[in-house]
C-alpha atoms as a PDB file:
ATOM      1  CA  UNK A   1     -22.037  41.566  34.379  1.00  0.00           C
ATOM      2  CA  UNK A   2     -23.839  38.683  32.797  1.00  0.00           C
ATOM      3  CA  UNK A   3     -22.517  38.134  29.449  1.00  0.00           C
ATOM      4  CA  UNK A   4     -24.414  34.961  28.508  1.00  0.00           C
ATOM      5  CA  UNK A   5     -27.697  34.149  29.022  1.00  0.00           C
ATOM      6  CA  UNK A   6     -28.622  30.119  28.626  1.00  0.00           C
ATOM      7  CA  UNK A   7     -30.668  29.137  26.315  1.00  0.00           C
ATOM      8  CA  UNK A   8     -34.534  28.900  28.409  1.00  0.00           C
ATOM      9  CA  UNK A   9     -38.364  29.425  27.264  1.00  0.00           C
ATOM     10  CA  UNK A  10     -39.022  33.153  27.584  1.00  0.00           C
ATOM     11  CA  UNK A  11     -43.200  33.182  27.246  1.00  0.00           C
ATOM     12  CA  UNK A  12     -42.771  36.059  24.810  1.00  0.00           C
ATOM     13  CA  UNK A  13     -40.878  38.443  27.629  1.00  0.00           C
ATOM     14  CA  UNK A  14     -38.020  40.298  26.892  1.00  0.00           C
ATOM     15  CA  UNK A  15     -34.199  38.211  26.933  1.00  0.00           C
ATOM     16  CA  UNK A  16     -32.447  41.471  27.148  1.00  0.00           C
ATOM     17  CA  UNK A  17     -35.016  43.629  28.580  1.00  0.00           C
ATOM     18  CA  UNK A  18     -34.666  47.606  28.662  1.00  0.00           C
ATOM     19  CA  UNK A  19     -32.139  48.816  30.998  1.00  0.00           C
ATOM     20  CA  UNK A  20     -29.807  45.906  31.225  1.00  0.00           C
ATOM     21  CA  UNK A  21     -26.699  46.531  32.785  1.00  0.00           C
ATOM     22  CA  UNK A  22     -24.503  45.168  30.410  1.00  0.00           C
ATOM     23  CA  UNK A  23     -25.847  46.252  27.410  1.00  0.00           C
ATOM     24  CA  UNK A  24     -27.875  49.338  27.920  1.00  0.00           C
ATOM     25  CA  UNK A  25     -28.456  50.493  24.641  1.00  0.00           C
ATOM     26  CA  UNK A  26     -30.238  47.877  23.523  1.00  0.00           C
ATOM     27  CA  UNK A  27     -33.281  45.829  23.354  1.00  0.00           C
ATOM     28  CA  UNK A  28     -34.061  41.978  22.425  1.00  0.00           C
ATOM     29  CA  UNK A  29     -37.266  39.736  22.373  1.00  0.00           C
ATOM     30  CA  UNK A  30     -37.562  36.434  21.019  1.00  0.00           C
ATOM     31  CA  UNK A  31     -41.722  36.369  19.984  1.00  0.00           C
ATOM     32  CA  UNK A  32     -43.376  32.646  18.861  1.00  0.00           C
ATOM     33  CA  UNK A  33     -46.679  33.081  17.863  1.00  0.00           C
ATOM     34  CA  UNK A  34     -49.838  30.627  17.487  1.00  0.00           C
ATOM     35  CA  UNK A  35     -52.203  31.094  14.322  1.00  0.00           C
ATOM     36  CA  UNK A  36     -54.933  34.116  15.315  1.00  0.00           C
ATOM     37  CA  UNK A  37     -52.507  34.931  18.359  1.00  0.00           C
ATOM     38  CA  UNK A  38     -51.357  38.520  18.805  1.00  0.00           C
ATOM     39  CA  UNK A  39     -48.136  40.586  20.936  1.00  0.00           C
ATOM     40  CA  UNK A  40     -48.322  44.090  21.648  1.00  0.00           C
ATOM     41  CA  UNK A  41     -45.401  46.142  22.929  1.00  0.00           C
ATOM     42  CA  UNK A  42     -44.311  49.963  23.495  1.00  0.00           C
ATOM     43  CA  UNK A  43     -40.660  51.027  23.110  1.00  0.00           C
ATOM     44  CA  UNK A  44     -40.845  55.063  24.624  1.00  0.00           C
ATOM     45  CA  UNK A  45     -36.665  55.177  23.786  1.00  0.00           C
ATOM     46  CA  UNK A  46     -35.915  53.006  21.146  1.00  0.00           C
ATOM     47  CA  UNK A  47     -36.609  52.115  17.904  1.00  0.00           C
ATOM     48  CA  UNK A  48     -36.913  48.901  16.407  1.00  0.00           C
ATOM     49  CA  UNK A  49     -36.702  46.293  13.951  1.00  0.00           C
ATOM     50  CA  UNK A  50     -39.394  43.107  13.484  1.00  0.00           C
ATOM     51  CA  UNK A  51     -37.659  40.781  12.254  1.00  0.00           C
ATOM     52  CA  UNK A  52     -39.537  37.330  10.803  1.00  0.00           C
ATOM     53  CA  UNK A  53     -38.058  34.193  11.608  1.00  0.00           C
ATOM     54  CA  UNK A  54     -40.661  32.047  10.421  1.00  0.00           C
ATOM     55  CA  UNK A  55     -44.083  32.197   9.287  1.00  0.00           C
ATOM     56  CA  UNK A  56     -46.277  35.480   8.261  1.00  0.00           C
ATOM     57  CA  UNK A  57     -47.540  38.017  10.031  1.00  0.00           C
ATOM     58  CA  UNK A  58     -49.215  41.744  10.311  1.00  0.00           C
ATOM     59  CA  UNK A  59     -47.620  44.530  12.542  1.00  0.00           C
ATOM     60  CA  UNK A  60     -50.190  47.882  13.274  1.00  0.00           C
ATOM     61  CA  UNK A  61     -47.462  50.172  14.285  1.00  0.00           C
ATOM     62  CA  UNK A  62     -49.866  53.767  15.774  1.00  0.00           C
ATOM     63  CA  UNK A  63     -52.343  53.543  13.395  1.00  0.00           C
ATOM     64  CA  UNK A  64     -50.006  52.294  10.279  1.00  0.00           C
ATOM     65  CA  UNK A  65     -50.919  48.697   9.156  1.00  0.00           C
ATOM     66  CA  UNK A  66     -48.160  46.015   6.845  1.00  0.00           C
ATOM     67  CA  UNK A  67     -49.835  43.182   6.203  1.00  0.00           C
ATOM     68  CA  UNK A  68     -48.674  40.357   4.889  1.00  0.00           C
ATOM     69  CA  UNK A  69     -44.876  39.803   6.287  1.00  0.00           C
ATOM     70  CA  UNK A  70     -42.800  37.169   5.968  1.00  0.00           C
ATOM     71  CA  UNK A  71     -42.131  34.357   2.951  1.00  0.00           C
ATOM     72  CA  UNK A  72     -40.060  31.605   4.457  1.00  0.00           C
ATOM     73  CA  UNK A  73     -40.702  28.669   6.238  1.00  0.00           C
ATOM     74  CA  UNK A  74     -37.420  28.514   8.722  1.00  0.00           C
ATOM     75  CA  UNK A  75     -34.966  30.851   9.192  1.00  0.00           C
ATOM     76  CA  UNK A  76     -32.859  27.785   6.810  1.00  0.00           C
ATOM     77  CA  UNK A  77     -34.392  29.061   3.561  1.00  0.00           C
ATOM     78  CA  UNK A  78     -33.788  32.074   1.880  1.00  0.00           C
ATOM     79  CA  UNK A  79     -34.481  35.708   3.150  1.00  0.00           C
ATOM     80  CA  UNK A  80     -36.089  37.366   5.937  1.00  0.00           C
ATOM     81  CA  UNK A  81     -38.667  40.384   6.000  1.00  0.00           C
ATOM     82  CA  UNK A  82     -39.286  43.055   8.555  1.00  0.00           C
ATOM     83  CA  UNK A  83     -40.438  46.106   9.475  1.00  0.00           C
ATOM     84  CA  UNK A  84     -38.917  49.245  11.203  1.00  0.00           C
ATOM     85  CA  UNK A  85     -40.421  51.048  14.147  1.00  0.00           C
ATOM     86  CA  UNK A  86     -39.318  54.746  16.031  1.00  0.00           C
ATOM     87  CA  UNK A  87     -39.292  54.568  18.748  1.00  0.00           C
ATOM     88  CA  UNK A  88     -42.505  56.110  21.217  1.00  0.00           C
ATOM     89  CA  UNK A  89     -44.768  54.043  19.102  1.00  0.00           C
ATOM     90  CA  UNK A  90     -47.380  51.205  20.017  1.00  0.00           C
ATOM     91  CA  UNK A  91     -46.861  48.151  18.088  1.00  0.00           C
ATOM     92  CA  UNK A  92     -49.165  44.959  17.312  1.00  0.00           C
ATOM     93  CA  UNK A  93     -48.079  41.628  15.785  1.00  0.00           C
ATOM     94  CA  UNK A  94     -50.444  39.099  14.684  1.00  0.00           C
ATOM     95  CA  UNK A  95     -49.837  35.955  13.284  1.00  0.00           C
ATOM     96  CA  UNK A  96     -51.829  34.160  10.599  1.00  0.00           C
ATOM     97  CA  UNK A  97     -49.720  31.313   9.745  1.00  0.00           C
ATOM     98  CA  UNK A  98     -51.450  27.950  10.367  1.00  0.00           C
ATOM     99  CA  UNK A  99     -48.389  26.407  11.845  1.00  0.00           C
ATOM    100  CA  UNK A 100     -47.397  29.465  13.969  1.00  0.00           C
ATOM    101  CA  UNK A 101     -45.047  32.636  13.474  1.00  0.00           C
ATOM    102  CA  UNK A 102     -41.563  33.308  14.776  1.00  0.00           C
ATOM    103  CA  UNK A 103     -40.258  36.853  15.507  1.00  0.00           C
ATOM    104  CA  UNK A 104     -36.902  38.376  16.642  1.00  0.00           C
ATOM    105  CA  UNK A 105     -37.758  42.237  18.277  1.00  0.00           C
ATOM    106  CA  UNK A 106     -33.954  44.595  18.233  1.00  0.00           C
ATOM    107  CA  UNK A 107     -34.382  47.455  19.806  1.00  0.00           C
ATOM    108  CA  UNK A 108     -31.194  50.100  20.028  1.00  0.00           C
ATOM    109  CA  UNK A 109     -31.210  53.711  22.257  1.00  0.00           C
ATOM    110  CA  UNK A 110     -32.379  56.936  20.145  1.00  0.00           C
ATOM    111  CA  UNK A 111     -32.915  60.514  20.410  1.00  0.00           C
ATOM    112  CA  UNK A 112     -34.995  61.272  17.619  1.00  0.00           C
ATOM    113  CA  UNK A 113     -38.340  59.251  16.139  1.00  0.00           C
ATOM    114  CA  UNK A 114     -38.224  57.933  12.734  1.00  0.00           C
ATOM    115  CA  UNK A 115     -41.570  56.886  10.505  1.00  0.00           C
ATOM    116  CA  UNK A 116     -41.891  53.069  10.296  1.00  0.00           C
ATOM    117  CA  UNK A 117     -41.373  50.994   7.067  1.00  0.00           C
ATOM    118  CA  UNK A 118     -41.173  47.708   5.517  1.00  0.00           C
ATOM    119  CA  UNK A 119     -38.064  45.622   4.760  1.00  0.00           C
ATOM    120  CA  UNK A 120     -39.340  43.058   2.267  1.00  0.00           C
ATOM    121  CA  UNK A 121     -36.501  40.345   0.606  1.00  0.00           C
ATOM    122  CA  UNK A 122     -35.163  42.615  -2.014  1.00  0.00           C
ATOM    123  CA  UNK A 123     -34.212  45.503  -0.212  1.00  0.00           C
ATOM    124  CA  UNK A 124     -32.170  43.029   2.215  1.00  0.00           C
ATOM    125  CA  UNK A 125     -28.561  42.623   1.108  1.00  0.00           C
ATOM    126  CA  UNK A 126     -26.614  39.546   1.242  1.00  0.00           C
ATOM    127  CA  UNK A 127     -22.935  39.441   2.097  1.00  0.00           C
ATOM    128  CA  UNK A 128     -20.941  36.544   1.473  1.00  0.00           C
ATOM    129  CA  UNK A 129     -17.129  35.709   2.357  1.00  0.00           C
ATOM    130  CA  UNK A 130     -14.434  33.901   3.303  1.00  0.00           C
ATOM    131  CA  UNK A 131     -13.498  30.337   1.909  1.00  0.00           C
ATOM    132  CA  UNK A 132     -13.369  26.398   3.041  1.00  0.00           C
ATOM    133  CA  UNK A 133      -9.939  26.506   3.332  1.00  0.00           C
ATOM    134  CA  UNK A 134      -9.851  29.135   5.280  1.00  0.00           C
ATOM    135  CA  UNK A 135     -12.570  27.801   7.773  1.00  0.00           C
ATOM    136  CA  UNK A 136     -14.606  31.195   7.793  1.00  0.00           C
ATOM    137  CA  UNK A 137     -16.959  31.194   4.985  1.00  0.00           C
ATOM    138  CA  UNK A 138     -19.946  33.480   5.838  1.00  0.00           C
ATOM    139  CA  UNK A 139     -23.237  34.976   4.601  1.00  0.00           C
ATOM    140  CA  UNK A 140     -24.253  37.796   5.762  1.00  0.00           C
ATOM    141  CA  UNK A 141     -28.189  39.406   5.743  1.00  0.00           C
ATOM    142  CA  UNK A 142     -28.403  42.661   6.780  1.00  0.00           C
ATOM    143  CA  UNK A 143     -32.136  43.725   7.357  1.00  0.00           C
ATOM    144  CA  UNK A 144     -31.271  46.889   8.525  1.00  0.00           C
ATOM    145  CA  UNK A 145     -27.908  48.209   7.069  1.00  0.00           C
ATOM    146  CA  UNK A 146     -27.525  50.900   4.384  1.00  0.00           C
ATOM    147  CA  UNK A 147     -31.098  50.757   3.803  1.00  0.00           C
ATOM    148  CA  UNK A 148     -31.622  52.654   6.949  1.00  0.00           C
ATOM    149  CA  UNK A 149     -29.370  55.224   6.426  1.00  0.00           C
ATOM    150  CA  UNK A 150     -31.213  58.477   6.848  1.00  0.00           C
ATOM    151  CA  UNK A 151     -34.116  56.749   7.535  1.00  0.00           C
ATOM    152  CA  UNK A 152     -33.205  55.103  10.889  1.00  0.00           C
ATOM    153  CA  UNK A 153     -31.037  55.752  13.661  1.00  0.00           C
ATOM    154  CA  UNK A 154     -27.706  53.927  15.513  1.00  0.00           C
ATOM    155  CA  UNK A 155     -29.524  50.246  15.102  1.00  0.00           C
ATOM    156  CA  UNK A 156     -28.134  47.869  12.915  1.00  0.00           C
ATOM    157  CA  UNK A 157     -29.736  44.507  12.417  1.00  0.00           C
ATOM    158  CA  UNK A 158     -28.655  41.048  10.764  1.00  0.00           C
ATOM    159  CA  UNK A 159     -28.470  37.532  10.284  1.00  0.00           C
ATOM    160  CA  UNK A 160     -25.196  35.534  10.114  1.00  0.00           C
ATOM    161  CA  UNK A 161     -24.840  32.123   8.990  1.00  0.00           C
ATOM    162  CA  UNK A 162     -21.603  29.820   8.929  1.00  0.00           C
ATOM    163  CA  UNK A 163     -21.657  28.595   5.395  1.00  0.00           C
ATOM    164  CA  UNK A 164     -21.181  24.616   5.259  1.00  0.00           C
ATOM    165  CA  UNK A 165     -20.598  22.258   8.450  1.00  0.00           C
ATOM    166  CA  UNK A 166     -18.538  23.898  11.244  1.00  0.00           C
ATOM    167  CA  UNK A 167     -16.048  27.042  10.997  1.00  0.00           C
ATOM    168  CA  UNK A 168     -15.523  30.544  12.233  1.00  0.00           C
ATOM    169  CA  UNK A 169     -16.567  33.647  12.462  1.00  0.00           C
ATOM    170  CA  UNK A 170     -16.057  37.113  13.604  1.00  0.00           C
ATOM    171  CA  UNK A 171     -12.241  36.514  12.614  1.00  0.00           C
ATOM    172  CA  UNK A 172      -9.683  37.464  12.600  1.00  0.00           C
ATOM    173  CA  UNK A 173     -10.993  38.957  16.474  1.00  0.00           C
ATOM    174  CA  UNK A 174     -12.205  42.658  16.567  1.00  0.00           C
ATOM    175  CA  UNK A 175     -13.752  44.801  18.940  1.00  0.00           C
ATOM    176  CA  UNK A 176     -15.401  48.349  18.701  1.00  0.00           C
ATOM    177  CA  UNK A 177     -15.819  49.151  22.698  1.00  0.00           C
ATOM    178  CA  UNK A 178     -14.053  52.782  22.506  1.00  0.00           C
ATOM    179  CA  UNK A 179     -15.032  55.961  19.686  1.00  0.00           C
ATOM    180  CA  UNK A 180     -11.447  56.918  18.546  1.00  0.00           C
ATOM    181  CA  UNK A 181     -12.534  57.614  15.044  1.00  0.00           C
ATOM    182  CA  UNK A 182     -11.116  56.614  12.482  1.00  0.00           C
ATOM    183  CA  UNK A 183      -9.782  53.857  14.132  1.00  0.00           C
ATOM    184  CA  UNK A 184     -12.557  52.399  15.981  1.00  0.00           C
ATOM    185  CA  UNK A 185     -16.388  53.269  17.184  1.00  0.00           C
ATOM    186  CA  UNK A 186     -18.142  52.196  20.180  1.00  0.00           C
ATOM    187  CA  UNK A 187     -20.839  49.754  19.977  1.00  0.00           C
ATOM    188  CA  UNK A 188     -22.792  47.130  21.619  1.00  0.00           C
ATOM    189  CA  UNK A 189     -23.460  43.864  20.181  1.00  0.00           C
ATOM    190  CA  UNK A 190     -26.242  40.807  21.243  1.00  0.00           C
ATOM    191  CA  UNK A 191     -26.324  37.796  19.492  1.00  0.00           C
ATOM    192  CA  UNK A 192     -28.548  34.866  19.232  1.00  0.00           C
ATOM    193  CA  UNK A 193     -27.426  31.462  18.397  1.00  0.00           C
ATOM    194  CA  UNK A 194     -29.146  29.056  16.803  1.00  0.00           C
ATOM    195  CA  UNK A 195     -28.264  25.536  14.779  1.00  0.00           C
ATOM    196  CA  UNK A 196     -28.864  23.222  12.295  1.00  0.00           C
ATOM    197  CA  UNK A 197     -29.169  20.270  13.101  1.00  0.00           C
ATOM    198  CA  UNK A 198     -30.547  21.802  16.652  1.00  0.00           C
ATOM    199  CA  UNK A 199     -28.549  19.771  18.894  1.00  0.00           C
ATOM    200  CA  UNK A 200     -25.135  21.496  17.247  1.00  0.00           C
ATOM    201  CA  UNK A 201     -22.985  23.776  18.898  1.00  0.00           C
ATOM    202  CA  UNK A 202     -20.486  26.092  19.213  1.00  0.00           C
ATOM    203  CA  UNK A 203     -18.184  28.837  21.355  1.00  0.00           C
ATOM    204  CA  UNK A 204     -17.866  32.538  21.577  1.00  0.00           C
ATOM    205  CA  UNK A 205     -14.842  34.185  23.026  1.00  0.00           C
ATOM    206  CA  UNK A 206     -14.622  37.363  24.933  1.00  0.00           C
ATOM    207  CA  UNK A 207     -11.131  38.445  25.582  1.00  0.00           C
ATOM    208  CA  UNK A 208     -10.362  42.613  26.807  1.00  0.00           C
ATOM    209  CA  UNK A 209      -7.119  42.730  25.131  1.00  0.00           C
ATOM    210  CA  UNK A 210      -4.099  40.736  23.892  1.00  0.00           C
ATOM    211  CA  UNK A 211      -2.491  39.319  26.775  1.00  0.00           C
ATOM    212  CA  UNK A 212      -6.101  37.930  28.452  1.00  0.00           C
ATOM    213  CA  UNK A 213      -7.424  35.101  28.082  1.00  0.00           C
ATOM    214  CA  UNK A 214     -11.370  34.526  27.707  1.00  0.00           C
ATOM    215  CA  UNK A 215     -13.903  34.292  28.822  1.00  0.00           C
ATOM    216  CA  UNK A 216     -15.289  31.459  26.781  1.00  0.00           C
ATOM    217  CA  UNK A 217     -18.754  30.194  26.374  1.00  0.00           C
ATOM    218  CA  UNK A 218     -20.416  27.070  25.316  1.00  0.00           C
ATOM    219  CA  UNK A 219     -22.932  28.051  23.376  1.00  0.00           C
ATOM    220  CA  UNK A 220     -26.320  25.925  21.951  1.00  0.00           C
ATOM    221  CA  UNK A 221     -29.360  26.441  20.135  1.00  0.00           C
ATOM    222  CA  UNK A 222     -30.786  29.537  22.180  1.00  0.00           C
ATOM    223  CA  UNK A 223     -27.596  30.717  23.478  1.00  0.00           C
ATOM    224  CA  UNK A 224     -27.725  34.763  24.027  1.00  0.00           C
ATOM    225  CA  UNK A 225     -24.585  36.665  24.208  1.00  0.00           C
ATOM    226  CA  UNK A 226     -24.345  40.553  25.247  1.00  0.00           C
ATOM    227  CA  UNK A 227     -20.979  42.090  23.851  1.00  0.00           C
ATOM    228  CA  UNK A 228     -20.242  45.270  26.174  1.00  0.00           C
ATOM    229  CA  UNK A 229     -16.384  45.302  25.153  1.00  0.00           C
ATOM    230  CA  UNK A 230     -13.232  43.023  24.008  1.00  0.00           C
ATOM    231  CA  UNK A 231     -12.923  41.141  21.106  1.00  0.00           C
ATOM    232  CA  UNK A 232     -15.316  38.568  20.074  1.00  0.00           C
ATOM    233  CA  UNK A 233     -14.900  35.636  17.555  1.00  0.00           C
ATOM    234  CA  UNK A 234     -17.089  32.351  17.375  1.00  0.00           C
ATOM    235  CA  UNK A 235     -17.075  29.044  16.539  1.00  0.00           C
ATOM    236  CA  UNK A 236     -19.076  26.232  15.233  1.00  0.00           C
ATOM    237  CA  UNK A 237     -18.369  22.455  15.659  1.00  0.00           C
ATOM    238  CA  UNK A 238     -17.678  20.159  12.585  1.00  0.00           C
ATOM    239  CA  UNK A 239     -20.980  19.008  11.136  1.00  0.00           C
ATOM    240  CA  UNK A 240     -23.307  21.805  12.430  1.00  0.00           C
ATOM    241  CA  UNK A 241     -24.664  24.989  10.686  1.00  0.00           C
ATOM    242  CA  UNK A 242     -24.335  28.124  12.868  1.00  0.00           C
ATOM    243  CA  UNK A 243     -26.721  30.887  13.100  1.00  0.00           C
ATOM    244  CA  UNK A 244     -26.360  33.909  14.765  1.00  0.00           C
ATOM    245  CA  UNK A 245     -29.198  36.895  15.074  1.00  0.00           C
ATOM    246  CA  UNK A 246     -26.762  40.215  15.584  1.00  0.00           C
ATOM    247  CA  UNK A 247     -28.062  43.520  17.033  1.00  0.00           C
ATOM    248  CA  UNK A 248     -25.249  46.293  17.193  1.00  0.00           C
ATOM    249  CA  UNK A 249     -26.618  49.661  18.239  1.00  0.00           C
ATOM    250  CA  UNK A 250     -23.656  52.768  18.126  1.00  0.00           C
ATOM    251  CA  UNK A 251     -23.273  55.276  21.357  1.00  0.00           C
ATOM    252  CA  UNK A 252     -22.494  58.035  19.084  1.00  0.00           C
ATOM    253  CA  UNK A 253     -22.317  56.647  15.686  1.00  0.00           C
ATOM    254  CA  UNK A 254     -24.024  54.479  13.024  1.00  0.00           C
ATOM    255  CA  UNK A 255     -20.849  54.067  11.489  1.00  0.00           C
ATOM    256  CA  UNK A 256     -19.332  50.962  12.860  1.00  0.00           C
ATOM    257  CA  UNK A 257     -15.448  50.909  12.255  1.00  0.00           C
ATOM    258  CA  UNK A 258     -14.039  47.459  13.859  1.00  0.00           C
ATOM    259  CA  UNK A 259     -10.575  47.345  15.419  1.00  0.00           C
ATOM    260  CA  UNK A 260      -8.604  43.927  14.497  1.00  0.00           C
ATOM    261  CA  UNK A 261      -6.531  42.304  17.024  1.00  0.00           C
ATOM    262  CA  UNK A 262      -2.833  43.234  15.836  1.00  0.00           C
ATOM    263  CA  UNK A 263      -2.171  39.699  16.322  1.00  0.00           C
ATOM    264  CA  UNK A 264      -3.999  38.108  13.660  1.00  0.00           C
ATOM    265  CA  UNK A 265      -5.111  41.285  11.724  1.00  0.00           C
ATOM    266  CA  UNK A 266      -2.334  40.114   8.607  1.00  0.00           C
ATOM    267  CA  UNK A 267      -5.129  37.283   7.979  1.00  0.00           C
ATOM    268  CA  UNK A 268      -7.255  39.975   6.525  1.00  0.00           C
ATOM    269  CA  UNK A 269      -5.041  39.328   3.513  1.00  0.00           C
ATOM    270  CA  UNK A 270      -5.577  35.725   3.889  1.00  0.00           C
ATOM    271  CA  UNK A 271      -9.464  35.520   4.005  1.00  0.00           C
ATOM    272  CA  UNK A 272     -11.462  36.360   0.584  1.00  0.00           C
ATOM    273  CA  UNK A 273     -13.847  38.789   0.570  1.00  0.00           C
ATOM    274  CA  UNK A 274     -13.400  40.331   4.258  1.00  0.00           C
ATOM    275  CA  UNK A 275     -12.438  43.906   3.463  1.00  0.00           C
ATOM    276  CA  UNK A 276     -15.814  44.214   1.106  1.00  0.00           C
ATOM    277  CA  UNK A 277     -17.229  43.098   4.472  1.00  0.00           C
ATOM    278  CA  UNK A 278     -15.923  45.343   6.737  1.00  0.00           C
ATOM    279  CA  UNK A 279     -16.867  48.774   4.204  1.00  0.00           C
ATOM    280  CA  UNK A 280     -20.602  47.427   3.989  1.00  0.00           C
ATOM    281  CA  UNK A 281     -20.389  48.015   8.067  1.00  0.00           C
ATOM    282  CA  UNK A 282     -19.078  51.983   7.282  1.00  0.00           C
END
């Protein structure tokens, strides 16, 4: 199973297209947009989140129009904006920036169809954690997160950023591959890496249990990873900012309950913030 995919130009076509065999449950396309430009797609079993990178644009989801999306310049300043679509619904995204729009598309598996909405800046809470000392400070955007609850189904959507020049994240290691509630829930994870400066980079480990060891990847500006099982910490170099775009999408649950590696779970006492963290995921 292919577990990352290189960074490459996509032409607007799906990275992780429906049906993928290592991450079935979910969707991801990485959209760039000229000015006056437009990309149409249909999801029949999943829903969706538009998520603005950079730039502005207007979605027509059926015959619903938001107009008007997106107030940064980069995905380096401030907050993004999005909208949510069920799934079974034609979409349209046209972009009306002079200097060109960029869009992230999640898509996660669902039964049932929920109405589409907006996610401006407010309504997008920010997490942050972790310290310099302890090499994991972290801020956290979740577009779609407790704001969706009741409105949306098993999709979760956010943006990560390692705060200052190199550290970690996604420790101490968890995973959340099996549903043995209350201890853990099953769900599948993509990420998209990107950095500041571009040329930075980083690593993401993949280890099944304790007593394995890796995979590891090399990851750059573009990187893709698709998280199926194991536990799954990253890493920045010194000097670089770290970005990652996360899509998690539950089997059974929205819920997501992460199981730390006995190993190194004690350095949840260690790191500040973390448990507030881990209760926003609940």
């Amino acid at each position: 199973m292919q577990q990352h995919i290189e960074p490459y130009e996509n032409k607007n076509n799906p990275i992780v297209d429906v049906g993928n065999k290592t991450v079935p449950l979910i969707y991801f396309n990485h959209i760039k947009l000229n000015y006056e430009e437009s990309y149409n797609y249909y999801l029949e079993n999943h829903e969706s989140v538009i998520a603005v990178v950079m730039g502005k644009i207007d979605v027509y989801v059926d015959d619903i129009s938001f107009l008007n999306i997106g107030k940064r310049k980069d995905l380096w300043s401030g907050k993004p904006e999005g909208i949510y679509v069920g799934k079974n619904s034609k979409v349209s995204i046209k972009c009306f920036s002079k200097k060109g729009s960029e869009v992230y598309v999640a898509g996660g598996l669902i039964e049932k169809k929920f109405p589409p909405f907006k996610i401006n800046q407010q309504q997008i809470q920010k997490v942050q954690y972790g310290s310099d000392e302890t090499k994991t400070h972290r801020k956290i955007y979740h577009i779609l997160g407790k704001n969706g609850e009741g409105v949306s189904g098993r999709l979760l959507v956010s943006e990560l950023f390692t705060v200052g020049a190199g550290g970690w994240s996604g420790f101490p290691p968890h995973k959340h591959d099996t549903d043995r509630i209350p201890y853990e829930t099953k769900f599948e994870e993509v990420y998209q890496f990107r950095f500041n400066p571009s040329n930075g980079f980083g690593a993401q480990f993949l280890y099944p249990d304790q007593k394995s060891l890796g995979p590891i990847y090399h990851v750059k500006d573009g990187s893709t990873i698709l998280i199926n099982k194991g536990y799954h910490p990253s890493v920045a170099a010194p000097g670089y900012q770290m970005y990652y775009f996360t899509i998690i999408v539950g089997k059974t649950h929205r819920s997501l309950i992460q199981f730390f590696d006995p190993s190194h779970s004690y350095q949840l006492e260690t790191i500040p913030g973390i448990k507030d963290m881990i209760d926003n995921f609940k």
